[in-house]
N, C-alpha and C. Protein backbone atom coordinates (compact mmCIF):
# COMPACT_ATOMS: atom_id res chain seq x y z
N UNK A 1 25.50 -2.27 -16.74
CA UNK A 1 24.29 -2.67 -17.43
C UNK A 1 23.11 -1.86 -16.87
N UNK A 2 22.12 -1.33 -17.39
CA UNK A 2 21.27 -0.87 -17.39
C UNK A 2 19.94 -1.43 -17.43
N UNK A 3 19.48 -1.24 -16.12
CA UNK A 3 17.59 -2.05 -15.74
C UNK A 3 16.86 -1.14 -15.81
N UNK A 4 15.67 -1.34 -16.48
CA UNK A 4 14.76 -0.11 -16.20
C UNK A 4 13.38 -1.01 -16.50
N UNK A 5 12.50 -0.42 -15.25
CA UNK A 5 10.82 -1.35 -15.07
C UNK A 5 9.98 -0.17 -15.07
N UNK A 6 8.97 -0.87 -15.35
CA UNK A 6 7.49 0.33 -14.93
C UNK A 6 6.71 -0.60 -14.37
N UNK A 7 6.84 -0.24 -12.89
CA UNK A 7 6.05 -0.54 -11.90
C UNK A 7 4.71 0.22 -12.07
N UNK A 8 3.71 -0.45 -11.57
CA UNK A 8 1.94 0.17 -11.27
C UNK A 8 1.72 -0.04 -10.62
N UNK A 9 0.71 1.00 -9.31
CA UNK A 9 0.34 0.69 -8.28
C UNK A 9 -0.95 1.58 -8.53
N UNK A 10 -1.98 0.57 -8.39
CA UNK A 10 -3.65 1.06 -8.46
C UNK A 10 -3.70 0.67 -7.15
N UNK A 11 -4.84 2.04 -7.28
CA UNK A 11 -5.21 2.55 -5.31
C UNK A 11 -6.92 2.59 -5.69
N UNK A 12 -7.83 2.05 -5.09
CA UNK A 12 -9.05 1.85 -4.92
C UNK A 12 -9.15 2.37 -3.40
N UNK A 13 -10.36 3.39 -3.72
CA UNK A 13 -11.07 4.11 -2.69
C UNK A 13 -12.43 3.80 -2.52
N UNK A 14 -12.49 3.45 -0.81
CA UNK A 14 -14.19 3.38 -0.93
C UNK A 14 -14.65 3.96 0.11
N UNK A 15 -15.47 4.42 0.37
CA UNK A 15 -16.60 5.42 1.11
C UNK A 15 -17.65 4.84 1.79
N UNK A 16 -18.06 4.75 3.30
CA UNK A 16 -19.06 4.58 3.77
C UNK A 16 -19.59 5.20 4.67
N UNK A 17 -20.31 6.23 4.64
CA UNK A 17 -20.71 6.92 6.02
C UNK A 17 -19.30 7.60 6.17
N UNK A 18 -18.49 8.09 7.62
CA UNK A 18 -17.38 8.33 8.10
C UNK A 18 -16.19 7.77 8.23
N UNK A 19 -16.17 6.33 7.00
CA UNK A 19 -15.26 5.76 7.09
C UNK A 19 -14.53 5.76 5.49
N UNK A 20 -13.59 5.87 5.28
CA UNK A 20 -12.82 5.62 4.55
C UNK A 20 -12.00 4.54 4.10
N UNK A 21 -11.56 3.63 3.12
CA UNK A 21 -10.91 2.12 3.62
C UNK A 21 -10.22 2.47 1.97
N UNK A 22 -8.68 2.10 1.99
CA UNK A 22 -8.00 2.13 0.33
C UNK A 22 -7.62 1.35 0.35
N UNK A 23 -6.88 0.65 -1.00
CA UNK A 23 -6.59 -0.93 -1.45
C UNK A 23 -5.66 -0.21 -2.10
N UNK A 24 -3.89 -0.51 -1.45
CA UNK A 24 -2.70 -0.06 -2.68
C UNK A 24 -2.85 -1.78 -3.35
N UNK A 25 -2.70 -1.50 -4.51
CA UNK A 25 -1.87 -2.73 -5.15
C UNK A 25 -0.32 -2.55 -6.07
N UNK A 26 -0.01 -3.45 -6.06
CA UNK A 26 1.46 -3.06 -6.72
C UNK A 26 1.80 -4.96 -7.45
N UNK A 27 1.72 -4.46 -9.00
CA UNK A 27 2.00 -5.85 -9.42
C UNK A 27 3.67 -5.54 -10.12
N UNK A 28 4.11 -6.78 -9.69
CA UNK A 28 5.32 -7.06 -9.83
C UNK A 28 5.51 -8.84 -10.32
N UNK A 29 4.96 -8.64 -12.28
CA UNK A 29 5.30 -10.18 -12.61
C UNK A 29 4.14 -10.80 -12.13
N UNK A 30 4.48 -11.54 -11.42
CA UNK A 30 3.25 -12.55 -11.05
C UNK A 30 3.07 -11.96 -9.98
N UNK A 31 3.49 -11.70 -9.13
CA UNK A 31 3.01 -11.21 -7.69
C UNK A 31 2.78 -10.04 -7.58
N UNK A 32 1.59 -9.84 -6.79
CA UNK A 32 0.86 -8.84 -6.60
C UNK A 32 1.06 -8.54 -4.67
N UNK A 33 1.68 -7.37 -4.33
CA UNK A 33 1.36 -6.80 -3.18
C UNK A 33 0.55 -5.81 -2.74
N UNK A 34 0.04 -5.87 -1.47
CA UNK A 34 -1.36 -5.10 -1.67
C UNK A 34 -0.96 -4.32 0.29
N UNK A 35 -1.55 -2.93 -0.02
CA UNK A 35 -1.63 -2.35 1.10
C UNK A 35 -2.70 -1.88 1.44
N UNK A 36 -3.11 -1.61 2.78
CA UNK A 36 -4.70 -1.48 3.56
C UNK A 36 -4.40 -0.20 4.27
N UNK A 37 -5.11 0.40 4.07
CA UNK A 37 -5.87 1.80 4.82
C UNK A 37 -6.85 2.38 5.22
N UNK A 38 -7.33 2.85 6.55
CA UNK A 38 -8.24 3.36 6.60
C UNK A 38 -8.04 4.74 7.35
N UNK A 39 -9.59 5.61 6.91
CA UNK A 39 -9.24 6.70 8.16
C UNK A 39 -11.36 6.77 8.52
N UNK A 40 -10.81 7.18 9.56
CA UNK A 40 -12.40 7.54 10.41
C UNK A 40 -12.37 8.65 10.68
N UNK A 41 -14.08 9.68 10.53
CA UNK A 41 -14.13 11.11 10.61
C UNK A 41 -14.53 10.44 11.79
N UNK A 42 -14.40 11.74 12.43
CA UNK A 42 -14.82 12.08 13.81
C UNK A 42 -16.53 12.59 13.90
N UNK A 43 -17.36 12.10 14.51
CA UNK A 43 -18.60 12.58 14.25
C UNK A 43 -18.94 14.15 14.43
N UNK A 44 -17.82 14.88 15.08
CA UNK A 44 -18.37 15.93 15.39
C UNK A 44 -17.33 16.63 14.06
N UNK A 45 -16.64 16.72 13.27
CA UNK A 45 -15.78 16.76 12.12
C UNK A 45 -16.74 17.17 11.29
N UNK A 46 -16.29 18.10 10.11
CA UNK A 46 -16.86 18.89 9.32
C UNK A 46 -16.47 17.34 8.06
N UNK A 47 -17.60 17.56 7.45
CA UNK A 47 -17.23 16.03 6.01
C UNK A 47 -17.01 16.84 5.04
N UNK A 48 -15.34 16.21 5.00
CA UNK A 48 -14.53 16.49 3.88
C UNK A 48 -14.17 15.25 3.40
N UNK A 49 -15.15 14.96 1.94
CA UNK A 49 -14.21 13.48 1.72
C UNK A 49 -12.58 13.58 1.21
N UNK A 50 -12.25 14.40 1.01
CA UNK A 50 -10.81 14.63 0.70
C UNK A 50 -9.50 14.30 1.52
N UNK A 51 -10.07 14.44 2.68
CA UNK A 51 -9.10 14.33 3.70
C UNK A 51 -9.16 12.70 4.18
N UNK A 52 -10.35 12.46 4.25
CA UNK A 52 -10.00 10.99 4.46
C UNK A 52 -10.06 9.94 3.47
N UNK A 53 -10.03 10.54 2.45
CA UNK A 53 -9.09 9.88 0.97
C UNK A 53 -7.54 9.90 1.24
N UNK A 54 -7.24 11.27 1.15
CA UNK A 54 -5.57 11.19 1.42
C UNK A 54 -5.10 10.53 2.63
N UNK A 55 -5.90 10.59 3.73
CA UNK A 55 -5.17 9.67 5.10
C UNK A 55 -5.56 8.15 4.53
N UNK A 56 -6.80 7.94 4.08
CA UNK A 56 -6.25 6.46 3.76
C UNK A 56 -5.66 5.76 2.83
N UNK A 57 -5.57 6.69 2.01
CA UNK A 57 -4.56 6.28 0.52
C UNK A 57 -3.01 6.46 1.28
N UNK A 58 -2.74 7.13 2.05
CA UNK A 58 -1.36 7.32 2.54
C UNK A 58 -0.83 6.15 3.13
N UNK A 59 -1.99 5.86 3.98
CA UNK A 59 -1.71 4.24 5.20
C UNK A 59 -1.90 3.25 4.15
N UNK A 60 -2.36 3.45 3.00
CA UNK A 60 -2.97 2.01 2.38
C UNK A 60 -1.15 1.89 1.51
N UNK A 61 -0.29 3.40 1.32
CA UNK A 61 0.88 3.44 0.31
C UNK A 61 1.52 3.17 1.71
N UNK A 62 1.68 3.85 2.76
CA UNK A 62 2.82 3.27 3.50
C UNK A 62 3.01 1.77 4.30
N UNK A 63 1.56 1.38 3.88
CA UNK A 63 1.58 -0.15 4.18
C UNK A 63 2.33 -1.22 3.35
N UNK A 64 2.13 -1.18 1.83
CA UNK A 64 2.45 -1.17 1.12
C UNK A 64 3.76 -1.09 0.94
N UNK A 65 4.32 0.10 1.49
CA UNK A 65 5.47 0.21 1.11
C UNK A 65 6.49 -0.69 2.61
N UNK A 66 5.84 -0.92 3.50
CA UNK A 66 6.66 -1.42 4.55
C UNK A 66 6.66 -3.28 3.74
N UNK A 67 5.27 -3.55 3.27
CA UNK A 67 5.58 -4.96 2.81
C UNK A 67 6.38 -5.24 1.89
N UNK A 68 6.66 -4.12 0.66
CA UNK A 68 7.44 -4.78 -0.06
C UNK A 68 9.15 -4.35 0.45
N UNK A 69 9.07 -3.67 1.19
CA UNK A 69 10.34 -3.55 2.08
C UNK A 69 10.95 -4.94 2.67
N UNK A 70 9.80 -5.25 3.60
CA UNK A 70 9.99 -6.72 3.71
C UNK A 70 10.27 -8.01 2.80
N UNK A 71 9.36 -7.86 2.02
CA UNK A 71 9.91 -8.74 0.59
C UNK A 71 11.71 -8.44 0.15
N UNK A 72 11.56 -7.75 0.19
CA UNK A 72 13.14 -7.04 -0.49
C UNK A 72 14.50 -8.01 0.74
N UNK A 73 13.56 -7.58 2.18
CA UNK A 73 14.83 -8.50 3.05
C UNK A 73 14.48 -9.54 3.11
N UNK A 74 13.65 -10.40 2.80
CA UNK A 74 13.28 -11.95 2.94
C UNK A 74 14.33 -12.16 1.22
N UNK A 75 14.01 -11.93 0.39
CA UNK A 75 15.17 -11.56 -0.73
C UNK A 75 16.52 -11.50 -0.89
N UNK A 76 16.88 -10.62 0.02
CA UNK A 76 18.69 -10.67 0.93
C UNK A 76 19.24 -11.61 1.31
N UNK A 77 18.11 -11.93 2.52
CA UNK A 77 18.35 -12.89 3.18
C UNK A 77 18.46 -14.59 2.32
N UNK A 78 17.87 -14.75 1.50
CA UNK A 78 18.01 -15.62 0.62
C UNK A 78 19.63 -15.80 -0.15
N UNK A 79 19.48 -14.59 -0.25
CA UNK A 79 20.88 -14.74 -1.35
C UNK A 79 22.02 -14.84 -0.42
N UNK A 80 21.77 -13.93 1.05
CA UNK A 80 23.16 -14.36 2.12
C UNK A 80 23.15 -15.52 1.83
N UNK A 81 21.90 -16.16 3.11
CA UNK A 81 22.24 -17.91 3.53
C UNK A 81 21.24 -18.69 2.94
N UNK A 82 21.78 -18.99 1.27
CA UNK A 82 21.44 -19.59 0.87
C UNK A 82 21.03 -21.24 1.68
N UNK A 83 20.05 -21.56 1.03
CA UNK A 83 19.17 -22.91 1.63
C UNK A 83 20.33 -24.21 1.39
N UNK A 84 20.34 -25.60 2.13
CA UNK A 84 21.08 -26.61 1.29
C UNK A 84 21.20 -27.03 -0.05
């Protein structure tokens, strides 16, 4: 049998001074998982907002991606040992 989904994951970027902060989201049905990122320029650092877009969009996806990893074994684990 054949499954096929289209997952979405919107990434919000925001900017303050030398800081960078991203919001992964990833909706799945009703539930929504969400990953956090940030990156900090260095004051003596040439300002490139580019770079600390991609470092915090990266931490905000590999956050993200470790939680719904986790979801996936809290999931397993369900179906091993099932409850009474």
């Amino acid at each position: 049998m054949t499954h096929t989904q289209d997952w979405k994951v919107r990434l919000h970027l925001f900017e303050d001074g030398g800081t960078t902060k991203a919001r992964a989201v990833l909706d799945i049905g009703d539930t929504a998982i969400t990953g956090q990122g940030v990156a900090r320029r260095n004051p003596h650092d040439r300002d490139i907002p580019e770079i600390g877009d991609e470092l915090a969009a990266g931490r905000a996806m590999n956050d993200l991606a470790r939680k719904l990893l986790s979801v996936a074994q809290s999931d397993i684990e369900g179906i091993s040992h099932p409850g009474p």
